[in-house]
PDB file of N, CA and C in Angstrom:
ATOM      1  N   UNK A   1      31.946 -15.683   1.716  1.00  0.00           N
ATOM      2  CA  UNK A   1      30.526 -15.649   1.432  1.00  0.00           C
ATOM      3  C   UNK A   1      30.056 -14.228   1.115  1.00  0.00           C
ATOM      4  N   UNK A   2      30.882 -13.328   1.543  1.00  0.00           N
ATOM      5  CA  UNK A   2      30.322 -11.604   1.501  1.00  0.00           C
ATOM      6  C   UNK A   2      30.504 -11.585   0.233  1.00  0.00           C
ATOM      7  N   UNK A   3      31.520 -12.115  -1.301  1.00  0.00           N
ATOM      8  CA  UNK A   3      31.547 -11.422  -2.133  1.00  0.00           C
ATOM      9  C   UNK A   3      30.469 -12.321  -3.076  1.00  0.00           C
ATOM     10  N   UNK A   4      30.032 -13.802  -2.951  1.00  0.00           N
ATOM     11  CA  UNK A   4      29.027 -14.133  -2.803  1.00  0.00           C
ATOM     12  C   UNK A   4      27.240 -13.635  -2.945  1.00  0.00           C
ATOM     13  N   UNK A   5      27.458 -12.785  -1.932  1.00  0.00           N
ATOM     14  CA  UNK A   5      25.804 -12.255  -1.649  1.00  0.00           C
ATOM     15  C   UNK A   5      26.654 -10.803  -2.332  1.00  0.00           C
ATOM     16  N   UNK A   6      27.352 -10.745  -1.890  1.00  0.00           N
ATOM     17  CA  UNK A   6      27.547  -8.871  -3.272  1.00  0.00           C
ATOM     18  C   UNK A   6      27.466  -8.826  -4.516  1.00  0.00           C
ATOM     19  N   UNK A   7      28.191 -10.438  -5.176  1.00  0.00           N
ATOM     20  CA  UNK A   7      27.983 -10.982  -6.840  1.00  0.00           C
ATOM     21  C   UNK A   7      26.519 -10.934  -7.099  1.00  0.00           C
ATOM     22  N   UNK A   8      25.797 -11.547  -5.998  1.00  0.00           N
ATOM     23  CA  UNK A   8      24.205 -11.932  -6.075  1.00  0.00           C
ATOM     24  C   UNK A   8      23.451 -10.615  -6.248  1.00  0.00           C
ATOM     25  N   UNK A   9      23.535  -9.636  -5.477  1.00  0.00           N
ATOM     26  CA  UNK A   9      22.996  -8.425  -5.253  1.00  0.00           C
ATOM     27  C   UNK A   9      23.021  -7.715  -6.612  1.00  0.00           C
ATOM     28  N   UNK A  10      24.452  -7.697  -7.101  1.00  0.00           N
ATOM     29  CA  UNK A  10      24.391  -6.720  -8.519  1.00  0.00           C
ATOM     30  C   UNK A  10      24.062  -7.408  -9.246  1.00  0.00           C
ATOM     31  N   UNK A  11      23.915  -8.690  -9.724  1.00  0.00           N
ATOM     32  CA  UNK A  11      23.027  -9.206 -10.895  1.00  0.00           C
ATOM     33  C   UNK A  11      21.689  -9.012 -10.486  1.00  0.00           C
ATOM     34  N   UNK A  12      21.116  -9.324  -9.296  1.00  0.00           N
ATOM     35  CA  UNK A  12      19.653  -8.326  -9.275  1.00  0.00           C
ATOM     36  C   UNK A  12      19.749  -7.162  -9.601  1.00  0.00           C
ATOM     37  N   UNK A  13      20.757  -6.855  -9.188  1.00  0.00           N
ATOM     38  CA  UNK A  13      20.334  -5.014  -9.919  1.00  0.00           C
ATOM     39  C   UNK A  13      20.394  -4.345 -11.164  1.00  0.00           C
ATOM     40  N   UNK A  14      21.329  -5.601 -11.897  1.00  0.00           N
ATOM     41  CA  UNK A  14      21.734  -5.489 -13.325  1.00  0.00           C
ATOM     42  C   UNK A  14      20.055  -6.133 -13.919  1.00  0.00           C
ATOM     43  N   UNK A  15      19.943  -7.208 -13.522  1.00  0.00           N
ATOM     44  CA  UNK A  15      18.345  -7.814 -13.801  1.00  0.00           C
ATOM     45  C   UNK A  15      17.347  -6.234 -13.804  1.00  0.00           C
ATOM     46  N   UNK A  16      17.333  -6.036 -12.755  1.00  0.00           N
ATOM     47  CA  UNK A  16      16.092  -5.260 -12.851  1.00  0.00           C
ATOM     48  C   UNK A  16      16.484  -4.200 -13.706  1.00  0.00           C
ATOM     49  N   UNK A  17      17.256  -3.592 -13.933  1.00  0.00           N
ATOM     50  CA  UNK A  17      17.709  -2.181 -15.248  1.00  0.00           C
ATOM     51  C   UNK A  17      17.267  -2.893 -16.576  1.00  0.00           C
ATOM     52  N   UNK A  18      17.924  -4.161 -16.807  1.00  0.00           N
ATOM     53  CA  UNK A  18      17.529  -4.421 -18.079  1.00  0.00           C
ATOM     54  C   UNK A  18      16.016  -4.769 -18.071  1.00  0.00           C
ATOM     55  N   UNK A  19      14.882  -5.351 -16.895  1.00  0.00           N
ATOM     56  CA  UNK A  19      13.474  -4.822 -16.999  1.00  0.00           C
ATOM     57  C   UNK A  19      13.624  -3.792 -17.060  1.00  0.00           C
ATOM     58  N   UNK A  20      13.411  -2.915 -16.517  1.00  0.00           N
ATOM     59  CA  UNK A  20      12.895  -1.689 -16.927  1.00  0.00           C
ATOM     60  C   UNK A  20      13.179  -1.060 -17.853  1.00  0.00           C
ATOM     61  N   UNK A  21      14.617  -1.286 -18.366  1.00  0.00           N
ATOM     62  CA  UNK A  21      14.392  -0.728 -19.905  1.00  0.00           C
ATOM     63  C   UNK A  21      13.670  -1.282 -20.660  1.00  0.00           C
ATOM     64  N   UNK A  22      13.501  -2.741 -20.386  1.00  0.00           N
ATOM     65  CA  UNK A  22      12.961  -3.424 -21.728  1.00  0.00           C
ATOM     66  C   UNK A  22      10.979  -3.015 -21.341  1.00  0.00           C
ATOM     67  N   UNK A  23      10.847  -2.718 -20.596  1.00  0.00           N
ATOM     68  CA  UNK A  23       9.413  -2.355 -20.308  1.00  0.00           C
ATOM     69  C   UNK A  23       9.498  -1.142 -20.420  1.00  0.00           C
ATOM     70  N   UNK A  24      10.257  -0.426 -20.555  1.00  0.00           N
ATOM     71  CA  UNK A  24       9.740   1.379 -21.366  1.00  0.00           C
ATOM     72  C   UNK A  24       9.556   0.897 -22.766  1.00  0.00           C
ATOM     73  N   UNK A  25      10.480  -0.045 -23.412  1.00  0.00           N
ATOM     74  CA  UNK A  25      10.101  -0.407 -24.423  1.00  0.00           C
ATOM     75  C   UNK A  25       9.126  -1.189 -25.398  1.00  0.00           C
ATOM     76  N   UNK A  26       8.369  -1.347 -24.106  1.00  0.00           N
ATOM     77  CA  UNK A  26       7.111  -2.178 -24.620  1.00  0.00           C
ATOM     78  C   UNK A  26       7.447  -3.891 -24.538  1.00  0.00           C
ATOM     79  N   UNK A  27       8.644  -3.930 -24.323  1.00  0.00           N
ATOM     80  CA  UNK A  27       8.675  -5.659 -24.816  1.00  0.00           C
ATOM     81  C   UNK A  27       8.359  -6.817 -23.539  1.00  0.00           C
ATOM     82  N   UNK A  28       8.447  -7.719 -24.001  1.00  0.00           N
ATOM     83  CA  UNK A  28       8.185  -8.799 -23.068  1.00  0.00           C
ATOM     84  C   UNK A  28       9.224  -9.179 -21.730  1.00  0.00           C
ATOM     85  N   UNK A  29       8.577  -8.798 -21.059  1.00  0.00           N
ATOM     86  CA  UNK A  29       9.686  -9.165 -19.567  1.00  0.00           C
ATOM     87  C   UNK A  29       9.320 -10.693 -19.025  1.00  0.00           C
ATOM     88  N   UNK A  30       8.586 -11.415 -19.686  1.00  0.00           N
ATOM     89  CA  UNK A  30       8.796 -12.466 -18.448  1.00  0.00           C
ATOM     90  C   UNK A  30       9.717 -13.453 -18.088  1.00  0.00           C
ATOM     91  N   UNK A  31      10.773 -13.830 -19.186  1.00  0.00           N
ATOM     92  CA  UNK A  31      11.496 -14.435 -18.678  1.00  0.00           C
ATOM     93  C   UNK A  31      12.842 -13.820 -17.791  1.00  0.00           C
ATOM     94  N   UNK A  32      13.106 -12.587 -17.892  1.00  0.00           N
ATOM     95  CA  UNK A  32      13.632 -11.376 -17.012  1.00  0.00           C
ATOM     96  C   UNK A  32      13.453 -12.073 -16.015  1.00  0.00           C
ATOM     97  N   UNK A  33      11.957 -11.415 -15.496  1.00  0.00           N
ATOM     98  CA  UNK A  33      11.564 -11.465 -14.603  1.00  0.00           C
ATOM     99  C   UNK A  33      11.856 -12.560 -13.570  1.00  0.00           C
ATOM    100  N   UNK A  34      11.677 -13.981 -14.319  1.00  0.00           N
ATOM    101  CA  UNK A  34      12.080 -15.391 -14.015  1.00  0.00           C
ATOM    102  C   UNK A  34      13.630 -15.487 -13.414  1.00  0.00           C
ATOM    103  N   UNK A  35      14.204 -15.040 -14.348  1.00  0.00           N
ATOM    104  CA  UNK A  35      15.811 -15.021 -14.194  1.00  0.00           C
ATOM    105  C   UNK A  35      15.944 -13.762 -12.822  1.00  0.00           C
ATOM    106  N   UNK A  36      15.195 -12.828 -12.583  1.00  0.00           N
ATOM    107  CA  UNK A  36      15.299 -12.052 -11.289  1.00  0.00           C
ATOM    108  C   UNK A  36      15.042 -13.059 -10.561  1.00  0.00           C
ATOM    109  N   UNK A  37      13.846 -13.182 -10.392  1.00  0.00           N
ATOM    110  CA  UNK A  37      13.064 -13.860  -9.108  1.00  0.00           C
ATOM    111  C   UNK A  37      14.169 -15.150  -8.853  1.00  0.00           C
ATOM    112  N   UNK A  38      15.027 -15.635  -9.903  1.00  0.00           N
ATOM    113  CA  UNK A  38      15.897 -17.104  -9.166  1.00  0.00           C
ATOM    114  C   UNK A  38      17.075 -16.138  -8.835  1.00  0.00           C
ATOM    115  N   UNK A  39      17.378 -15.283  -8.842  1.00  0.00           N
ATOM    116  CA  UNK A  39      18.391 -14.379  -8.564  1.00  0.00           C
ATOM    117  C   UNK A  39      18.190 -13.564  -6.653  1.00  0.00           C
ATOM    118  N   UNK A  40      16.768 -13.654  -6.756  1.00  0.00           N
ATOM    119  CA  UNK A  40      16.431 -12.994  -4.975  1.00  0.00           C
ATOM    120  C   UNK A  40      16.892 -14.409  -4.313  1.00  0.00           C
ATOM    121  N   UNK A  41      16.760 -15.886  -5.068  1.00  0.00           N
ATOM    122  CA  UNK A  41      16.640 -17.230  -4.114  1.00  0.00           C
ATOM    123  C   UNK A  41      18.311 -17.015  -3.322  1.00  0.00           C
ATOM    124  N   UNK A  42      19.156 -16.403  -4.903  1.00  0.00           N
ATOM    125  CA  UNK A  42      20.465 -16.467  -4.315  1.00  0.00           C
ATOM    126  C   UNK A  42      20.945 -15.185  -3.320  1.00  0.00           C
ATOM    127  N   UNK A  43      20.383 -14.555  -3.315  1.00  0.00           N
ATOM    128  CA  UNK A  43      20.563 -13.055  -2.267  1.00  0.00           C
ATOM    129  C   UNK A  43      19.979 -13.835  -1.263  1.00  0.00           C
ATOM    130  N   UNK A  44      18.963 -14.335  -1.163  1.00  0.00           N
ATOM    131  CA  UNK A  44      18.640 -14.590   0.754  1.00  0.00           C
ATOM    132  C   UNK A  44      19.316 -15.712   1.201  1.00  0.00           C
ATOM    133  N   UNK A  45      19.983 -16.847   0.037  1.00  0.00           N
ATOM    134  CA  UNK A  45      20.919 -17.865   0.661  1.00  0.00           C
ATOM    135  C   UNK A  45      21.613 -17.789   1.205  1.00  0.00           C
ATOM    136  N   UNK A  46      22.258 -16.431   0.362  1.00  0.00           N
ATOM    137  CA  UNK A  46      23.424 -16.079   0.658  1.00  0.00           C
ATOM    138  C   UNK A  46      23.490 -15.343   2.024  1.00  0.00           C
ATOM    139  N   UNK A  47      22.661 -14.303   2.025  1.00  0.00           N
ATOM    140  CA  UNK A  47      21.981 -13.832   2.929  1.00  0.00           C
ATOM    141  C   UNK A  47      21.964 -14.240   4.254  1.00  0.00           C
ATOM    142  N   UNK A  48      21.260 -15.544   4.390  1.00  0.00           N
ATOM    143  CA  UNK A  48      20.990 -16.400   4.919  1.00  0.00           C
ATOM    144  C   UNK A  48      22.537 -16.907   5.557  1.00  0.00           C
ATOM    145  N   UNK A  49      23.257 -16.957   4.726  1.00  0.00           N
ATOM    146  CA  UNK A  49      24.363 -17.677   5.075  1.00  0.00           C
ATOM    147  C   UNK A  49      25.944 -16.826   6.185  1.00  0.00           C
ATOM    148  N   UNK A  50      25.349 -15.528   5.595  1.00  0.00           N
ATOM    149  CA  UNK A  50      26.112 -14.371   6.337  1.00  0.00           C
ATOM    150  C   UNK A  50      25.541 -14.382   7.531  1.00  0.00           C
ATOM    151  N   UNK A  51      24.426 -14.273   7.838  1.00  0.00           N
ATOM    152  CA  UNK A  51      23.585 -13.299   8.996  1.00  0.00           C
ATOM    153  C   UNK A  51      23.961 -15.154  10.024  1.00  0.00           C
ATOM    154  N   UNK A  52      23.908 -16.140   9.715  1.00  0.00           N
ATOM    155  CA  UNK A  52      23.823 -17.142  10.952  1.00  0.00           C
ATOM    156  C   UNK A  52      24.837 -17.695  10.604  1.00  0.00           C
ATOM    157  N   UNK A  53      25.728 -16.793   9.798  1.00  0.00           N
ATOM    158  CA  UNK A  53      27.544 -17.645  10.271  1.00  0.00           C
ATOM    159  C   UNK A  53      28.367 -16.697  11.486  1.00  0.00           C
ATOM    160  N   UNK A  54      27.208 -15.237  11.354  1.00  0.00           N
ATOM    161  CA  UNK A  54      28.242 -14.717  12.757  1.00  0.00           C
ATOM    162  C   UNK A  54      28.173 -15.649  14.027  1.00  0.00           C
ATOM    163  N   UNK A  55      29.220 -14.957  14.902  1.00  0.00           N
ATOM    164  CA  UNK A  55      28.926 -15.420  16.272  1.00  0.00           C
ATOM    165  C   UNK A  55      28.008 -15.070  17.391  1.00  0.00           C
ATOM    166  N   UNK A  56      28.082 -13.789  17.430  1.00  0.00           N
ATOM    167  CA  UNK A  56      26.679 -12.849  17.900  1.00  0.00           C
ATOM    168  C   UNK A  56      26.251 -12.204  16.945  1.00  0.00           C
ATOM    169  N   UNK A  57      24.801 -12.026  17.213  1.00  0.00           N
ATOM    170  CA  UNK A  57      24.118 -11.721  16.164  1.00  0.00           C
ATOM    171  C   UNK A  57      23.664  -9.986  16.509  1.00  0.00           C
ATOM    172  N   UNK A  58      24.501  -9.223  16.539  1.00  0.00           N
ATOM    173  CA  UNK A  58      23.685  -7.292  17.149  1.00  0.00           C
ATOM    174  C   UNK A  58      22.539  -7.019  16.089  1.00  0.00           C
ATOM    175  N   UNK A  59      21.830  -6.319  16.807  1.00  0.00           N
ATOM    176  CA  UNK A  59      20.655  -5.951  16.087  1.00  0.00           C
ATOM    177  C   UNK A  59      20.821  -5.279  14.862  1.00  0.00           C
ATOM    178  N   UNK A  60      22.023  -4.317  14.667  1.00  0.00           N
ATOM    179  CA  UNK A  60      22.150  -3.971  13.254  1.00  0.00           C
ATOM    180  C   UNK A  60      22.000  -5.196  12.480  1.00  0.00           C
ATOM    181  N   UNK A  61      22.324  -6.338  12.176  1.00  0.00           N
ATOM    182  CA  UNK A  61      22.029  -7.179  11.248  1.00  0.00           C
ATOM    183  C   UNK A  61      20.407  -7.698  11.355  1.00  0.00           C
ATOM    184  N   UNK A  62      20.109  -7.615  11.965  1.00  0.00           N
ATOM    185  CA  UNK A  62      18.688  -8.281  12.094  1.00  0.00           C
ATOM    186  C   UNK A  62      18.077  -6.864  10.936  1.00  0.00           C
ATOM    187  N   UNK A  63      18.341  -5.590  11.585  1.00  0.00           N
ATOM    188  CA  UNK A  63      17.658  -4.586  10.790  1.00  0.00           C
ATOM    189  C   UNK A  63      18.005  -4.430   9.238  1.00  0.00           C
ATOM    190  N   UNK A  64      19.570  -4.854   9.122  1.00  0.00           N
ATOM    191  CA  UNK A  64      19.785  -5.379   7.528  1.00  0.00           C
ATOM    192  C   UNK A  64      18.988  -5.923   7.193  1.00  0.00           C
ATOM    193  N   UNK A  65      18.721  -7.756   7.395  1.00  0.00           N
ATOM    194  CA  UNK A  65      17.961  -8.421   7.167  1.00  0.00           C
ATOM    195  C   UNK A  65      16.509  -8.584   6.831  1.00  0.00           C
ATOM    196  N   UNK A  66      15.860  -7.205   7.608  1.00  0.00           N
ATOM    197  CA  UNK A  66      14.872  -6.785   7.154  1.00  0.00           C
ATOM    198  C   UNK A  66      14.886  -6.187   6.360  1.00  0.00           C
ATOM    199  N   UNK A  67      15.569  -5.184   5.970  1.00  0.00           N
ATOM    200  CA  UNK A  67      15.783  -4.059   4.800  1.00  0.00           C
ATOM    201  C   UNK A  67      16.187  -4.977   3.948  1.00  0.00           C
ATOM    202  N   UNK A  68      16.398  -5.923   4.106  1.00  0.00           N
ATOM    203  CA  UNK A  68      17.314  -6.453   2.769  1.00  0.00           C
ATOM    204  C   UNK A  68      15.359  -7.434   2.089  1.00  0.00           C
ATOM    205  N   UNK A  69      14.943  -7.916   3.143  1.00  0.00           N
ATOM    206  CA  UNK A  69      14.039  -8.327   2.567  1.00  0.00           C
ATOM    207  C   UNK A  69      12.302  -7.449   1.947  1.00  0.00           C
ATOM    208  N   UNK A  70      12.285  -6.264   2.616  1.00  0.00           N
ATOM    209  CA  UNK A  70      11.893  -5.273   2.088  1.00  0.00           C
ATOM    210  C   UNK A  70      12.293  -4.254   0.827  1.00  0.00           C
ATOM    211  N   UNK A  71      13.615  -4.325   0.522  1.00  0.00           N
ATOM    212  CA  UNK A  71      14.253  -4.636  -0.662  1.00  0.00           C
ATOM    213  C   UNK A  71      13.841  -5.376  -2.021  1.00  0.00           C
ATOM    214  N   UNK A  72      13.738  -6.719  -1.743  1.00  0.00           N
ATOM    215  CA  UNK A  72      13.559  -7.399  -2.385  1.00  0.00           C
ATOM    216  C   UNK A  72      11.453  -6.957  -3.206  1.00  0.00           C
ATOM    217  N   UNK A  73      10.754  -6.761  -1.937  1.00  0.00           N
ATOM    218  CA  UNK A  73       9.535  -6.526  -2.348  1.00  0.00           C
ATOM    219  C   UNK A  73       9.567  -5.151  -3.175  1.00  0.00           C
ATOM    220  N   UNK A  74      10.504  -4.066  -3.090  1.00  0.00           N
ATOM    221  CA  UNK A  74      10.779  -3.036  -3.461  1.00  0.00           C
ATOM    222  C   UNK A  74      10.915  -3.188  -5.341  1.00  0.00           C
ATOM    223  N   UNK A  75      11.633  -4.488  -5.457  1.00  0.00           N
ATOM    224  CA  UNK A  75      11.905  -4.639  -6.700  1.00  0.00           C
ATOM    225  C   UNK A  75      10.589  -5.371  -7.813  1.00  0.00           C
ATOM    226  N   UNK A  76      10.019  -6.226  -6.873  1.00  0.00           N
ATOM    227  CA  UNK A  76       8.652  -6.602  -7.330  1.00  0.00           C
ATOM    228  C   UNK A  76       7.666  -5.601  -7.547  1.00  0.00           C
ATOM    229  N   UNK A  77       7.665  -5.035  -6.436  1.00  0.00           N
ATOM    230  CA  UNK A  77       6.442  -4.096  -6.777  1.00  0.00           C
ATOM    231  C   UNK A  77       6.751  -2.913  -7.774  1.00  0.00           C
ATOM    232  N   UNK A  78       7.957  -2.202  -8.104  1.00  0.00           N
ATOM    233  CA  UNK A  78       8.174  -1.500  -9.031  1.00  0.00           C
ATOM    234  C   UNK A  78       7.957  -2.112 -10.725  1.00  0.00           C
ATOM    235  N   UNK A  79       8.146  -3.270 -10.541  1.00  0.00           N
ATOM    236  CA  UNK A  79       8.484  -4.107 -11.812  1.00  0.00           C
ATOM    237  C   UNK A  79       6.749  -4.129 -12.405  1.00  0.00           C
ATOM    238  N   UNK A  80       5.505  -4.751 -10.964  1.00  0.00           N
ATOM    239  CA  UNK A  80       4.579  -5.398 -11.494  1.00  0.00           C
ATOM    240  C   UNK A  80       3.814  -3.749 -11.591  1.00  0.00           C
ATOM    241  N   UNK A  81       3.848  -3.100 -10.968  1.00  0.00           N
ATOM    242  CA  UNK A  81       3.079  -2.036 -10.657  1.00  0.00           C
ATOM    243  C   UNK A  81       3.369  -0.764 -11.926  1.00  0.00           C
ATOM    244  N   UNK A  82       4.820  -1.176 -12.945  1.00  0.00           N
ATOM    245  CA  UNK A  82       5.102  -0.813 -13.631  1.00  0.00           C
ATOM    246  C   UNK A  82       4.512  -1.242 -15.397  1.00  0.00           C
ATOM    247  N   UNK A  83       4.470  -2.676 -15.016  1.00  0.00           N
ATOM    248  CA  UNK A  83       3.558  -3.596 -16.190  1.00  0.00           C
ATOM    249  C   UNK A  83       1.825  -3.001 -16.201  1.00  0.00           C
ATOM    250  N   UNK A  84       1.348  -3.068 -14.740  1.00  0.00           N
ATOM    251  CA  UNK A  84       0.271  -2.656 -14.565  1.00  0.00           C
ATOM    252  C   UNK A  84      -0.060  -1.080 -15.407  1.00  0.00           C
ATOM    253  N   UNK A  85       0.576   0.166 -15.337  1.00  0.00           N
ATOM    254  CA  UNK A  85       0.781   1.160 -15.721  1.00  0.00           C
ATOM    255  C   UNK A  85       0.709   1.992 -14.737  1.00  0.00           C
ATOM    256  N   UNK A  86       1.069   1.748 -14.133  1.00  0.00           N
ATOM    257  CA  UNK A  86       0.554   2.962 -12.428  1.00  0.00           C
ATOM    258  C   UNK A  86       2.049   3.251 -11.895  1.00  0.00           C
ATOM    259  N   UNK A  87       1.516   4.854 -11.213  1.00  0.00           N
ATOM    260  CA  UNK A  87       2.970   5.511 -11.283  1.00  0.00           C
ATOM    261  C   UNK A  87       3.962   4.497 -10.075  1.00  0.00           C
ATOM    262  N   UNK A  88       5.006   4.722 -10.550  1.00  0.00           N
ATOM    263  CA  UNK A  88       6.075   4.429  -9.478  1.00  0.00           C
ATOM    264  C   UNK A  88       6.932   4.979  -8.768  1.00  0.00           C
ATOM    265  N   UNK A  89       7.037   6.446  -8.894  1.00  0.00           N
ATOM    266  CA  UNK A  89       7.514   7.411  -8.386  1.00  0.00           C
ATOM    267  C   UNK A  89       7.771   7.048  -6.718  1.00  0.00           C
ATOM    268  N   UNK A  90       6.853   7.416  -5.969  1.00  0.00           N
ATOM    269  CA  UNK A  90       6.984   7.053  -4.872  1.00  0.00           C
ATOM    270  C   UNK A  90       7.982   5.573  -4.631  1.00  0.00           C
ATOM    271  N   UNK A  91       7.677   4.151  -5.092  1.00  0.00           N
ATOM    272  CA  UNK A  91       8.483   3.325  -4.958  1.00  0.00           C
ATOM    273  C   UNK A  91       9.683   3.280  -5.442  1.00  0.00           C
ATOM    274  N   UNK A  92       9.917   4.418  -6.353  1.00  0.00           N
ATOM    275  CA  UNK A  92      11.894   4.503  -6.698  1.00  0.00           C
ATOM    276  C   UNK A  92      12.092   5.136  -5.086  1.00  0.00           C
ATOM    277  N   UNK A  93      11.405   6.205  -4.878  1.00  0.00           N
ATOM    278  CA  UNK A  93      12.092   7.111  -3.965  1.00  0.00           C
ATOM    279  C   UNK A  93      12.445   5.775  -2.560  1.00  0.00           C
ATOM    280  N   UNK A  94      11.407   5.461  -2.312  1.00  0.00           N
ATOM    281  CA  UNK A  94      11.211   3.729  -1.148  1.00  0.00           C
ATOM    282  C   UNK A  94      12.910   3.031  -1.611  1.00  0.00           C
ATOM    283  N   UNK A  95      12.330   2.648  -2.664  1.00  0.00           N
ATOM    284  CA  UNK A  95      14.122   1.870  -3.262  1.00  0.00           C
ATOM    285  C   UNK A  95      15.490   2.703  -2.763  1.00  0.00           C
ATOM    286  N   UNK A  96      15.043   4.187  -3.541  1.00  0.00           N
ATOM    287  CA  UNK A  96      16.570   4.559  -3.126  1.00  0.00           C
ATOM    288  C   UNK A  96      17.300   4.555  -1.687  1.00  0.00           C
ATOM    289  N   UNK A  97      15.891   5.156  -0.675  1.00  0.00           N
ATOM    290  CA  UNK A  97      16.666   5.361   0.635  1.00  0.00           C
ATOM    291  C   UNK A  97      16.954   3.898   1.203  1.00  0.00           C
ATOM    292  N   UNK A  98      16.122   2.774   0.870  1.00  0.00           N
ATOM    293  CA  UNK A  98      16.426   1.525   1.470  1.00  0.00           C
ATOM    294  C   UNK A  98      17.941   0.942   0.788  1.00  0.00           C
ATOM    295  N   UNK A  99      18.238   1.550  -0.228  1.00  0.00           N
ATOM    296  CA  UNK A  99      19.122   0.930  -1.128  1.00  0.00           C
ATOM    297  C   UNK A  99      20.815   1.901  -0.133  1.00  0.00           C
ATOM    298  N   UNK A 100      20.385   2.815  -0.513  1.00  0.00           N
ATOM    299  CA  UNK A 100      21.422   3.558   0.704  1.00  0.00           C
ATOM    300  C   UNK A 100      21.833   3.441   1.979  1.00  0.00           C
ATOM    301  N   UNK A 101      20.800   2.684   2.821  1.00  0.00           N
ATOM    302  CA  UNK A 101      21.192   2.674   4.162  1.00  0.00           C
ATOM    303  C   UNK A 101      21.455   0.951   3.910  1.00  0.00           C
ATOM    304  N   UNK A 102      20.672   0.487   2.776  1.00  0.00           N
ATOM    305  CA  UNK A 102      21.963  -1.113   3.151  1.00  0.00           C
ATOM    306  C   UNK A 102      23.207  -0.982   2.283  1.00  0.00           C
ATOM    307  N   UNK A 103      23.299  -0.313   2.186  1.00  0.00           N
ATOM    308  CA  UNK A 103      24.722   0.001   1.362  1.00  0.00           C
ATOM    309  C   UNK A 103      25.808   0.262   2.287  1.00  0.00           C
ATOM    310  N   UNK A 104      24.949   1.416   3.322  1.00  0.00           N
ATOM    311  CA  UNK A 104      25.931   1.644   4.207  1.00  0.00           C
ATOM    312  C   UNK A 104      25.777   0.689   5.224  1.00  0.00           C
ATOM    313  N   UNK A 105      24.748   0.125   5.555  1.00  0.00           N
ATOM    314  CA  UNK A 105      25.358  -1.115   6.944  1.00  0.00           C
ATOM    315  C   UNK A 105      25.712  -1.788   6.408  1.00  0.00           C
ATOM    316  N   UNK A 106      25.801  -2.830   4.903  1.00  0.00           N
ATOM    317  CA  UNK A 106      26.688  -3.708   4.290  1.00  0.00           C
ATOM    318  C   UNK A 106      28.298  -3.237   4.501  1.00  0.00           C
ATOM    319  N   UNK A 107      28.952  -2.218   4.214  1.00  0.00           N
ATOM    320  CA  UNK A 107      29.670  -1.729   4.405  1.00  0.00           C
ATOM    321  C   UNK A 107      30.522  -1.330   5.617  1.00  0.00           C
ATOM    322  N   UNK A 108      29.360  -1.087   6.520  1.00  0.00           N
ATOM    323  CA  UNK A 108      29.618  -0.885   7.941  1.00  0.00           C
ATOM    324  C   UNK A 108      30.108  -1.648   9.346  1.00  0.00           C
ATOM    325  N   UNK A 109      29.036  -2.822   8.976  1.00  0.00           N
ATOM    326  CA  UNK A 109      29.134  -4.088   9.827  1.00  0.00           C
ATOM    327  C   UNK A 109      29.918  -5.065   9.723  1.00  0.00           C
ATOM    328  N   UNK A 110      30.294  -5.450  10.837  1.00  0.00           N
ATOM    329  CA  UNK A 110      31.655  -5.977  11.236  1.00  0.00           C
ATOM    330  C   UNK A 110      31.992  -6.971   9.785  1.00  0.00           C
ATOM    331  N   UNK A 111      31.073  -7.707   9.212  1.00  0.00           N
ATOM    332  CA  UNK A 111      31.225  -9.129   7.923  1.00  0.00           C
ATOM    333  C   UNK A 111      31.483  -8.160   6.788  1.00  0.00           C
ATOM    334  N   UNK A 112      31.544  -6.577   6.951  1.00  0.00           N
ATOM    335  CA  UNK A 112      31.317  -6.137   6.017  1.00  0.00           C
ATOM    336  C   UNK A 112      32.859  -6.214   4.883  1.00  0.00           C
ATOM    337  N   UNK A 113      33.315  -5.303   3.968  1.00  0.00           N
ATOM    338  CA  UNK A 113      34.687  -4.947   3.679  1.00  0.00           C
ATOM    339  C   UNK A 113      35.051  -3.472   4.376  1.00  0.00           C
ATOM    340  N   UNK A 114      35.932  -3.566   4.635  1.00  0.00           N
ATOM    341  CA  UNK A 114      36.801  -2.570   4.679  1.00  0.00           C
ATOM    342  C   UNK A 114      37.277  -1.356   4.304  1.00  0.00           C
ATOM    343  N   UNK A 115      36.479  -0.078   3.662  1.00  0.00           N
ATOM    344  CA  UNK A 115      36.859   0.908   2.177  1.00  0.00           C
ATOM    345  C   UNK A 115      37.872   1.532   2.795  1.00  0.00           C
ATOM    346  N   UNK A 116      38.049   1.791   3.687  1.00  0.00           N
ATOM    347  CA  UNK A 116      39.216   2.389   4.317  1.00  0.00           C
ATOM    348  C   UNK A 116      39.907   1.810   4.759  1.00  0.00           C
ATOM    349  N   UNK A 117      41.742   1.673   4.471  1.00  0.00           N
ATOM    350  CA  UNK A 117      42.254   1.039   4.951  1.00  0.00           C
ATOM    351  C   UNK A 117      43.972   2.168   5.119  1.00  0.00           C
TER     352      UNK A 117
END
């Protein structure tokens, strides 16, 4: 299921690059957008499916789980707040550090992979 919600994760992230390029470019994002938003259904299934297949549940995952779903608003609000015309500066910087520390507890926690072996 981990490579699952990791497949899921980078097509959101591939989704949202190609918004935002295509919105520096002036063009129409909404069906993007569409194809993101059914793309978060599969990150929290999946999601969903990691976090209550462990056996104990330690609070590092609960705090994933939040970051992961604060995440998700991270990508909305850059997207709409970007259509709107208002800066986003501040919400890349929000994205990056949230994007880093679930990178590293994805990585970290016990369901995670392995980089060192």
């Amino acid at each position: 299921m981990t490579h699952a919600h990791l497949t899921s994760l980078v097509l959101a992230l591939f989704f949202l690059i190609i918004i935002v390029v295509l919105q520096n470019k002036g063009k129409n994002i909404k069906i993007w957008h569409m194809v993101l938003r059914a793309t978060y259904i599969l990150v929290i299934v999946t999601g969903c499916m990691l976090f209550f297949s462990a056996y104990s549940i330690p609070l590092s995952y609960y705090l994933k789980a939040i970051l992961g779903i604060i995440m998700i608003g991270l990508f909305e609000m850059v997207i709409v707040r970007k259509q709107k015309g208002k800066t986003t500066d501040l919400l890349w910087i929000a994205f990056s550090i949230v994007f880093v520390i679930l990178f590293v507890l994805g990585f970290t926690l016990p369901m995670g992979f392995d980089l060192i072996k």
